[in-house]
C-alpha atoms as a PDB file:
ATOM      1  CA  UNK A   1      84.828  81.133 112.077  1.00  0.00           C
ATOM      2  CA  UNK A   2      86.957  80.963 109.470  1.00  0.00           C
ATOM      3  CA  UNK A   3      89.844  78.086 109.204  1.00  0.00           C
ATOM      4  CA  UNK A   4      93.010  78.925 107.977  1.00  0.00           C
ATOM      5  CA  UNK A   5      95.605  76.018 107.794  1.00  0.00           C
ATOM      6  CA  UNK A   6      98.835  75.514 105.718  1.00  0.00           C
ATOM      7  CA  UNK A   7     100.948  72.929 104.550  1.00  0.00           C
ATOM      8  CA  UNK A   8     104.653  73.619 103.868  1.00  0.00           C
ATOM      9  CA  UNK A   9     107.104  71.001 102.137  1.00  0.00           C
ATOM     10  CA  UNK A  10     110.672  71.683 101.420  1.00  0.00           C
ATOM     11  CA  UNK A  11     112.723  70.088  98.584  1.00  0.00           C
ATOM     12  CA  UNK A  12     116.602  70.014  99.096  1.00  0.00           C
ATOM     13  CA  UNK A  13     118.815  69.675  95.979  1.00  0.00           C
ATOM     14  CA  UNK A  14     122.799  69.405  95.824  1.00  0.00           C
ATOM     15  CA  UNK A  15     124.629  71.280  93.384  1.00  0.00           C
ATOM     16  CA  UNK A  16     127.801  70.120  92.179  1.00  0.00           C
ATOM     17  CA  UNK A  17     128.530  72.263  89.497  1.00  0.00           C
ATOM     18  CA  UNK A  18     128.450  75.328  91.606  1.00  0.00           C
ATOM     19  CA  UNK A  19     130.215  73.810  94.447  1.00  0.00           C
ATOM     20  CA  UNK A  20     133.467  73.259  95.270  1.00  0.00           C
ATOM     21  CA  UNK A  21     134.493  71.021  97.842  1.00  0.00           C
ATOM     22  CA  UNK A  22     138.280  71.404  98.227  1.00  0.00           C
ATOM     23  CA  UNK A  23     137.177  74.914  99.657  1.00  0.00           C
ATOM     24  CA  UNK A  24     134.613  73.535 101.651  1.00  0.00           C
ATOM     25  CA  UNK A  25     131.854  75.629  99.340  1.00  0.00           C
ATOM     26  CA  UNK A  26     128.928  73.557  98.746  1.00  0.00           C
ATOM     27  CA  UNK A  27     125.777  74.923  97.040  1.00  0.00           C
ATOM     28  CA  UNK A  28     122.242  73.839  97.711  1.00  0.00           C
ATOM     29  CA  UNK A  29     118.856  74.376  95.725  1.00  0.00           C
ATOM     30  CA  UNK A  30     115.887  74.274  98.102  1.00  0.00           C
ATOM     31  CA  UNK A  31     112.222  74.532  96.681  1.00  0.00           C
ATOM     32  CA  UNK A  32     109.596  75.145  98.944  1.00  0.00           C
ATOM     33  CA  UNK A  33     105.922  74.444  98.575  1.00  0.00           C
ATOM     34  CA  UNK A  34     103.619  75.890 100.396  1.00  0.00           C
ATOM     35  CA  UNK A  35      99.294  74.519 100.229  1.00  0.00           C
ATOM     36  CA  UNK A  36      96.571  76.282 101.462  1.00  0.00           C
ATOM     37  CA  UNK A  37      94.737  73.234 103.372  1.00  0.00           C
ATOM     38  CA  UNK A  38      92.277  75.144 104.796  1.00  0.00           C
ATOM     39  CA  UNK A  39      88.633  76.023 104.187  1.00  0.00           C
ATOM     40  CA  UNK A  40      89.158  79.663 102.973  1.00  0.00           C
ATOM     41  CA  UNK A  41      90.576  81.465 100.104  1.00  0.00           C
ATOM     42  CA  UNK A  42      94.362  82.871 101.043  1.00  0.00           C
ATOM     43  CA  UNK A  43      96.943  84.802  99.831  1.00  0.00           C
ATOM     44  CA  UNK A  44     100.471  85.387 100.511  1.00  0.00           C
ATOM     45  CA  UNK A  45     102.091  88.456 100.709  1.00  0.00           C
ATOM     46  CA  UNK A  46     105.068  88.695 102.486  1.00  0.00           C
ATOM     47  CA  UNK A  47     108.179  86.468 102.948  1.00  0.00           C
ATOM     48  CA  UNK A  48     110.629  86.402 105.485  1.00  0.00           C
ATOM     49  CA  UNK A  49     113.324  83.370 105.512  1.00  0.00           C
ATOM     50  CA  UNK A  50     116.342  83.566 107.929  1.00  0.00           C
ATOM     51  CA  UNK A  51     119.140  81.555 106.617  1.00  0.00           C
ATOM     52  CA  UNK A  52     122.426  80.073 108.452  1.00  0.00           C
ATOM     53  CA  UNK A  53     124.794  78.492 106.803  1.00  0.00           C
ATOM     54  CA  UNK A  54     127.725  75.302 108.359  1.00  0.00           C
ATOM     55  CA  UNK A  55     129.820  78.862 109.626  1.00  0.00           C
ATOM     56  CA  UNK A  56     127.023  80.180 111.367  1.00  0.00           C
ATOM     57  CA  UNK A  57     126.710  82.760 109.075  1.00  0.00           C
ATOM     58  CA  UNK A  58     123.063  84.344 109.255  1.00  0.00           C
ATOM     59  CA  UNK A  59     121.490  85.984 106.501  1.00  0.00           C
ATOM     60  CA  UNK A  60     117.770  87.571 106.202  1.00  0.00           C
ATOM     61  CA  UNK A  61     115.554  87.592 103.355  1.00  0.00           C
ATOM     62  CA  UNK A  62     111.937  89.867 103.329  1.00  0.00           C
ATOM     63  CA  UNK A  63     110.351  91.015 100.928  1.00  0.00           C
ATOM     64  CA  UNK A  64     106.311  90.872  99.223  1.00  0.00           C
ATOM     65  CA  UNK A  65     105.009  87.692  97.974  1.00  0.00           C
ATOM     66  CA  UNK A  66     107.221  85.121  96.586  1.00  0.00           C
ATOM     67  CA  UNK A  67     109.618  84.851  93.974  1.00  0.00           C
END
């Protein structure tokens, strides 16, 4: 049987020259890593995040593969 297994890390980064905290706007840079950990070859082909920001405000992101 085949093993599929996945590791995920997630790298947060601040951004103050695109944020602006007087109007409470504060930008973030996230990159994401994701390892294939497992015993077979994989591929990814679709994404799918679902984001909410500090007002609750949810967005959703699909789409193929990864950018």
């Amino acid at each position: 049987m085949a093993q599929y297994e996945f590791s995920v890390s997630v790298e947060t980064r601040y951004l103050p020259e695109q944020s602006d905290p007087d109007s409470r706007q504060y930008a973030f840079a996230y990159t994401l890593t994701i390892r294939n950990t497992g015993q077979v070859a994989a591929q990814l082909i679709s994404r799918h995040w679902i984001i909410t920001d500090s007002d609750n405000h949810v967005q959703e992101v699909k789409g193929l593969g990864v950018v």
